[in-house]
C-alpha atoms as a PDB file:
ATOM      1  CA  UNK A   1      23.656  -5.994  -3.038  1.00  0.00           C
ATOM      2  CA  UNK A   2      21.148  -4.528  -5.206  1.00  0.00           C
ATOM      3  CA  UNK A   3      20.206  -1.210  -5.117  1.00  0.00           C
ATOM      4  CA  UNK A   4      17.284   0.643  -3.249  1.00  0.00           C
ATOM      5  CA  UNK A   5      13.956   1.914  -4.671  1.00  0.00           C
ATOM      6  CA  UNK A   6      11.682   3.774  -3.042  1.00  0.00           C
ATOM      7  CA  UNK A   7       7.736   4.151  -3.479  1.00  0.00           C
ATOM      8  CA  UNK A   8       6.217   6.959  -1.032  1.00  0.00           C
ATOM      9  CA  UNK A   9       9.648   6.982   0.686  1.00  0.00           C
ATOM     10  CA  UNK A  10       9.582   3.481   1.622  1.00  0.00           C
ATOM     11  CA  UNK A  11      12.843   1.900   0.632  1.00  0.00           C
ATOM     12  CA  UNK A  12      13.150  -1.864  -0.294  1.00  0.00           C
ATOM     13  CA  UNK A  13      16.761  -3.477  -1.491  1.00  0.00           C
ATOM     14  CA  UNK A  14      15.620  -4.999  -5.029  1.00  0.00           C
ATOM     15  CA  UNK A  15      16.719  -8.579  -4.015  1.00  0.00           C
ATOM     16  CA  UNK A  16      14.929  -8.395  -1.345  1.00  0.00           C
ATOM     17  CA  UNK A  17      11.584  -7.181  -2.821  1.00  0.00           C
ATOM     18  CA  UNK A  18       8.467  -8.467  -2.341  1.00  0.00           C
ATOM     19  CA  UNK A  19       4.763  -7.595  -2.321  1.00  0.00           C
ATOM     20  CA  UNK A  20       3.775  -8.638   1.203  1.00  0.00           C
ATOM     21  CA  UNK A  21       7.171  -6.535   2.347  1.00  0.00           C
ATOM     22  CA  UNK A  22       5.886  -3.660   0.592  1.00  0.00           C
ATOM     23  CA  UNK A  23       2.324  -3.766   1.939  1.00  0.00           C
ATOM     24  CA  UNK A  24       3.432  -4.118   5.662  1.00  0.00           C
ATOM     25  CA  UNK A  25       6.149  -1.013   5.222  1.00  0.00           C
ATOM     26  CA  UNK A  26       3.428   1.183   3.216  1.00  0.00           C
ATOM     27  CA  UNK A  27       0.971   0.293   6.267  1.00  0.00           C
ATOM     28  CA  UNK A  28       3.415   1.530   8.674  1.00  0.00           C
ATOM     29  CA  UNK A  29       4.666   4.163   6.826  1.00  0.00           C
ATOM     30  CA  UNK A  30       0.468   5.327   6.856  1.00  0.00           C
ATOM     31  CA  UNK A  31       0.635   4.381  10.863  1.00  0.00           C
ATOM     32  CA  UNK A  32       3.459   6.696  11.426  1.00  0.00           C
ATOM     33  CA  UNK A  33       1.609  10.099   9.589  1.00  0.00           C
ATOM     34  CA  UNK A  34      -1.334   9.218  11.181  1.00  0.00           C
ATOM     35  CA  UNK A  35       0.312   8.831  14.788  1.00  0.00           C
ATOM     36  CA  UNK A  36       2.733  12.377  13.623  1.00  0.00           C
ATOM     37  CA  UNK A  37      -0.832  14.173  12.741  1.00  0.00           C
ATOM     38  CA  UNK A  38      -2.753  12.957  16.393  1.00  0.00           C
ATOM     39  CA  UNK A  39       0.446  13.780  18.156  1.00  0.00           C
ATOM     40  CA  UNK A  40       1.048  17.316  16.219  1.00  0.00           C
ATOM     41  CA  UNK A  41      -2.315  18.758  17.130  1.00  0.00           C
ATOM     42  CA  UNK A  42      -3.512  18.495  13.684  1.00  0.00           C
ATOM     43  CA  UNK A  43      -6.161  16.264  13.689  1.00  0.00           C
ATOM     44  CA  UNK A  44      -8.211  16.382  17.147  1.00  0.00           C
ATOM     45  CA  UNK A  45     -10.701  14.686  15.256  1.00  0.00           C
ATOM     46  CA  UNK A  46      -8.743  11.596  14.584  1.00  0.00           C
ATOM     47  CA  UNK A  47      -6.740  11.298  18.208  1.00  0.00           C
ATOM     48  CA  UNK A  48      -9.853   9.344  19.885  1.00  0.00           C
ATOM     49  CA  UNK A  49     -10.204   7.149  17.440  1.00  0.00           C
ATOM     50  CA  UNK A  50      -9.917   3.431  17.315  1.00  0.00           C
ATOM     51  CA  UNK A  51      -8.256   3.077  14.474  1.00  0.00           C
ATOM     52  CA  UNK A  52      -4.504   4.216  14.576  1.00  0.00           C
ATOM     53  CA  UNK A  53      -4.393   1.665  17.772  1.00  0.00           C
ATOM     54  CA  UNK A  54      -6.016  -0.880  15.353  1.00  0.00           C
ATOM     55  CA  UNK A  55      -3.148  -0.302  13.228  1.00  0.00           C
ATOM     56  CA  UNK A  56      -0.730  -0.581  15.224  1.00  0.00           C
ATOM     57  CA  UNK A  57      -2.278  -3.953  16.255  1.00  0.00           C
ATOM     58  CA  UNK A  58      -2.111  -5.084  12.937  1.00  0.00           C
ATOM     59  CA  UNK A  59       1.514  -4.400  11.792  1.00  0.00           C
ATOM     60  CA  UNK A  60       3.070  -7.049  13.788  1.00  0.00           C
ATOM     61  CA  UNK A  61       0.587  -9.421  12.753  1.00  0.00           C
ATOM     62  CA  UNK A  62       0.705  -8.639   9.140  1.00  0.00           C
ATOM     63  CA  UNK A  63       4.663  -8.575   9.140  1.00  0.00           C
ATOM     64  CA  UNK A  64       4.125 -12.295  10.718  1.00  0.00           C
ATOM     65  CA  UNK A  65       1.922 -13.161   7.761  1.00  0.00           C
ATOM     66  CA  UNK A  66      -1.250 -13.567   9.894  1.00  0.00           C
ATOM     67  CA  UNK A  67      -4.386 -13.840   7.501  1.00  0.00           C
ATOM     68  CA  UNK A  68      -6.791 -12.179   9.533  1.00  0.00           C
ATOM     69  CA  UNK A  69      -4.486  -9.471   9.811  1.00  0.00           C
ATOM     70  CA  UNK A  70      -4.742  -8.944   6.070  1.00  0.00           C
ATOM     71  CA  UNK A  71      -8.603  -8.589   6.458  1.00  0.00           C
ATOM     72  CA  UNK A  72      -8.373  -6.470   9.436  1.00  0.00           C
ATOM     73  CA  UNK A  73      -6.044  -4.188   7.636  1.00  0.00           C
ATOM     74  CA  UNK A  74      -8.409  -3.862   4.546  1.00  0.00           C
ATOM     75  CA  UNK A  75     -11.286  -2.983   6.959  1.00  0.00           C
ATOM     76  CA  UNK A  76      -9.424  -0.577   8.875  1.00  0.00           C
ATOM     77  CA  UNK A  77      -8.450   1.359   5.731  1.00  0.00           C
ATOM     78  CA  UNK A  78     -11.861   1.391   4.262  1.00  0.00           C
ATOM     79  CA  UNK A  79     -13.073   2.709   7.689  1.00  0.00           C
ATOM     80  CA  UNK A  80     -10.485   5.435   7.704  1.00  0.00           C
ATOM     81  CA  UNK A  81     -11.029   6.244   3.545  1.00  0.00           C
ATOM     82  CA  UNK A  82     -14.734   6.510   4.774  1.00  0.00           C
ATOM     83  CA  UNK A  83     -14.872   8.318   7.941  1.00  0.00           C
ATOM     84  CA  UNK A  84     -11.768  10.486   6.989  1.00  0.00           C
ATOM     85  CA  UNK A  85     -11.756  11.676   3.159  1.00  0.00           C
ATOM     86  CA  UNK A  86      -9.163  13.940   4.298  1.00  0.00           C
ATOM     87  CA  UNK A  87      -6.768  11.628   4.905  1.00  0.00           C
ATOM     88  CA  UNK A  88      -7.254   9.597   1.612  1.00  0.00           C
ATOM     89  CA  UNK A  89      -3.986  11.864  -0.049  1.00  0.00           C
ATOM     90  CA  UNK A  90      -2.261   9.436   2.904  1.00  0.00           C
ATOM     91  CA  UNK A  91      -2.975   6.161   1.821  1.00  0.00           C
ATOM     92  CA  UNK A  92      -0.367   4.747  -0.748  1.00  0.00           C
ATOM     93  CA  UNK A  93      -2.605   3.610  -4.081  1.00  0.00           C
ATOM     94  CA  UNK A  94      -0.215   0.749  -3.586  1.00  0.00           C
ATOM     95  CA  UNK A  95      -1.423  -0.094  -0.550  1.00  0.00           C
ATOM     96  CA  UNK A  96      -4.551  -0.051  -1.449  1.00  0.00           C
ATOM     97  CA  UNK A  97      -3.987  -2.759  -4.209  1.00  0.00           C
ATOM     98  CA  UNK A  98      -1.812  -4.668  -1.910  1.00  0.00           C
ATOM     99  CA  UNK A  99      -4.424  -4.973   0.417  1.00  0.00           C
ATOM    100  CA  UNK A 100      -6.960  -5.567  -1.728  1.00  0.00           C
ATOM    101  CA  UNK A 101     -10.589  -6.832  -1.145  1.00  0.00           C
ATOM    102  CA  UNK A 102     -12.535  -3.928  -0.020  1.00  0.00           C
ATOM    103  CA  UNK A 103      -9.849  -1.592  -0.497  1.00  0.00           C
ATOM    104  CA  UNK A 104     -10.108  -2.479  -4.313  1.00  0.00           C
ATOM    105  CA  UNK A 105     -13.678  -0.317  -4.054  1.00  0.00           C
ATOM    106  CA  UNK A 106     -11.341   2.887  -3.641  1.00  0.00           C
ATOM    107  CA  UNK A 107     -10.029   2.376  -7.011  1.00  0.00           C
ATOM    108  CA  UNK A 108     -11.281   3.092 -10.334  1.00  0.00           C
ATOM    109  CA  UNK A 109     -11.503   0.089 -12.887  1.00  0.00           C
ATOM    110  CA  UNK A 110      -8.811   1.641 -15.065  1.00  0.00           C
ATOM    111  CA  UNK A 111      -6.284   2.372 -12.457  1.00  0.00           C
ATOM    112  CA  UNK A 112      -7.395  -1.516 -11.076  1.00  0.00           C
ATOM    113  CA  UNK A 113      -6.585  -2.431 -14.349  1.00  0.00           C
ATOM    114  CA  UNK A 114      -2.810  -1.220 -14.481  1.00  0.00           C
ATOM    115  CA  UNK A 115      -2.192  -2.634 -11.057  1.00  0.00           C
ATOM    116  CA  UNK A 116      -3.166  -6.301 -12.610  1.00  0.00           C
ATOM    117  CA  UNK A 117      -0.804  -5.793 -15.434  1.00  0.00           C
ATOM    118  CA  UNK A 118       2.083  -4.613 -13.170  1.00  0.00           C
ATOM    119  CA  UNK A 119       1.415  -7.673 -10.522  1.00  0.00           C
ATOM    120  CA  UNK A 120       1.547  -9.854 -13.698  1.00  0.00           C
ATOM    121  CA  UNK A 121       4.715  -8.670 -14.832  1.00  0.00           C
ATOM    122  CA  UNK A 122       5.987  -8.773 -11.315  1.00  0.00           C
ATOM    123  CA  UNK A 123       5.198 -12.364 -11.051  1.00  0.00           C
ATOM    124  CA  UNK A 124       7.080 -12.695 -14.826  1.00  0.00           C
ATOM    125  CA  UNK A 125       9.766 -11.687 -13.186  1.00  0.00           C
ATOM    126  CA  UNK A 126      10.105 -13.660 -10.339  1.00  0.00           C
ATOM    127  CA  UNK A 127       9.359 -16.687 -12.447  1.00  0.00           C
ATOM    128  CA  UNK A 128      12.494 -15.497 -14.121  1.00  0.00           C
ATOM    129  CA  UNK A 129      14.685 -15.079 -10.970  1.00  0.00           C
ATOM    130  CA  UNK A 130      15.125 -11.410 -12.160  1.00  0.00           C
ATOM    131  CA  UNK A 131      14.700  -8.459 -10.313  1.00  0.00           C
ATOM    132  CA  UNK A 132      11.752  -6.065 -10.129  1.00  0.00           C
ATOM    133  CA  UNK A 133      11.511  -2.281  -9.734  1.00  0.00           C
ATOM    134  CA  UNK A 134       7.730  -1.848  -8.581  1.00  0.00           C
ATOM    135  CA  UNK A 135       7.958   1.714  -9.124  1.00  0.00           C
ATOM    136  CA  UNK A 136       9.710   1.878 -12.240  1.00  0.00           C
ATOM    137  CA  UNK A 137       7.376  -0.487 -13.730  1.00  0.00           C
ATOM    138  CA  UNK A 138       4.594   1.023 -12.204  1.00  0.00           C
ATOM    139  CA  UNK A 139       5.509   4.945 -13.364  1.00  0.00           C
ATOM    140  CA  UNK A 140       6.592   3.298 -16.966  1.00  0.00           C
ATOM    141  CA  UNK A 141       3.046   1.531 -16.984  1.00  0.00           C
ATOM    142  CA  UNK A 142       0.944   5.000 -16.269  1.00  0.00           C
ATOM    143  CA  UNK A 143       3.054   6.941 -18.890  1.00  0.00           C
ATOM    144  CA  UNK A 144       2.371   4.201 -21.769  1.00  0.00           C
ATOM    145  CA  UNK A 145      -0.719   5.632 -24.215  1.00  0.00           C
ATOM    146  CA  UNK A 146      -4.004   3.405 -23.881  1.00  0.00           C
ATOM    147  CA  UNK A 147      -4.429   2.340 -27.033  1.00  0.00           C
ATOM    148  CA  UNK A 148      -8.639   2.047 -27.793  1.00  0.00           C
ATOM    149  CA  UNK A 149     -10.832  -0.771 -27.359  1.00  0.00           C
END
């Protein structure tokens, strides 16, 4: 069995990596501190809104593969990036690529840019039946110097 990796403290056995995996366990690792913050007191604001039920909605979908649930999911975190600023340092910059669409507005061009090279090397490697460290790639990828253009 491979070993784990972890991004955000979400752990994922490298053989059985993948990208939709990874979006549905950042989602509900976001669910879960949003649901620990309504239940701890912390954020009054947040506990009558519609959203962290919305969310928990959509992870069954989304681990089912449902498309809608994929758009509903990128709404829901633009809503809560938009209504919430606070609560931005909770959503995963992985997840937001992972979702992308709208969530892709949350990003700057430069830090869209690295995500496209790491999905492209990602899909390298699964043409090449080898295994993929998302992280590893990802951290080795934001330490390489930018060379100009």
């Amino acid at each position: 069995m491979a070993s784990p990796t972890t991004t955000d403290s979400v752990s994922i056995a490298m053989a059985a990596f993948s990208l939709p995996r990874l979006r549905f366990e950042l989602l509900q690792q976001l669910q879960q501190q949003l649901r620990q913050l309504v239940e701890s007191g912390t954020m009054p604001e947040f506990s009558d809104n519609p959203l962290l039920a919305k969310l928990e909605q959509l992870l069954p979908e989304l681990e089912q593969g449902e498309e809608s649930a994929l758009f509903d999911a990128q709404q829901s975190i633009s809503l809560l990036i938009a209504n919430f600023p606070q609560l931005t340092p909770l959503v995963s910059r992985d997840l937001l690529w992972l979702l992308g669409g709208d969530c892709l507005h949350w990003m700057p061009e430069a830090e869209v840019e690295l995500y496209q090279q790491l999905e492209e090397l990602y899909h390298q490697a699964l043409e090449k039946g080898n295994d993929f460290d998302w992280v590893a790639t990802r951290q080795q990828l934001t330490t390489q110097p930018q060379g100009l253009h």
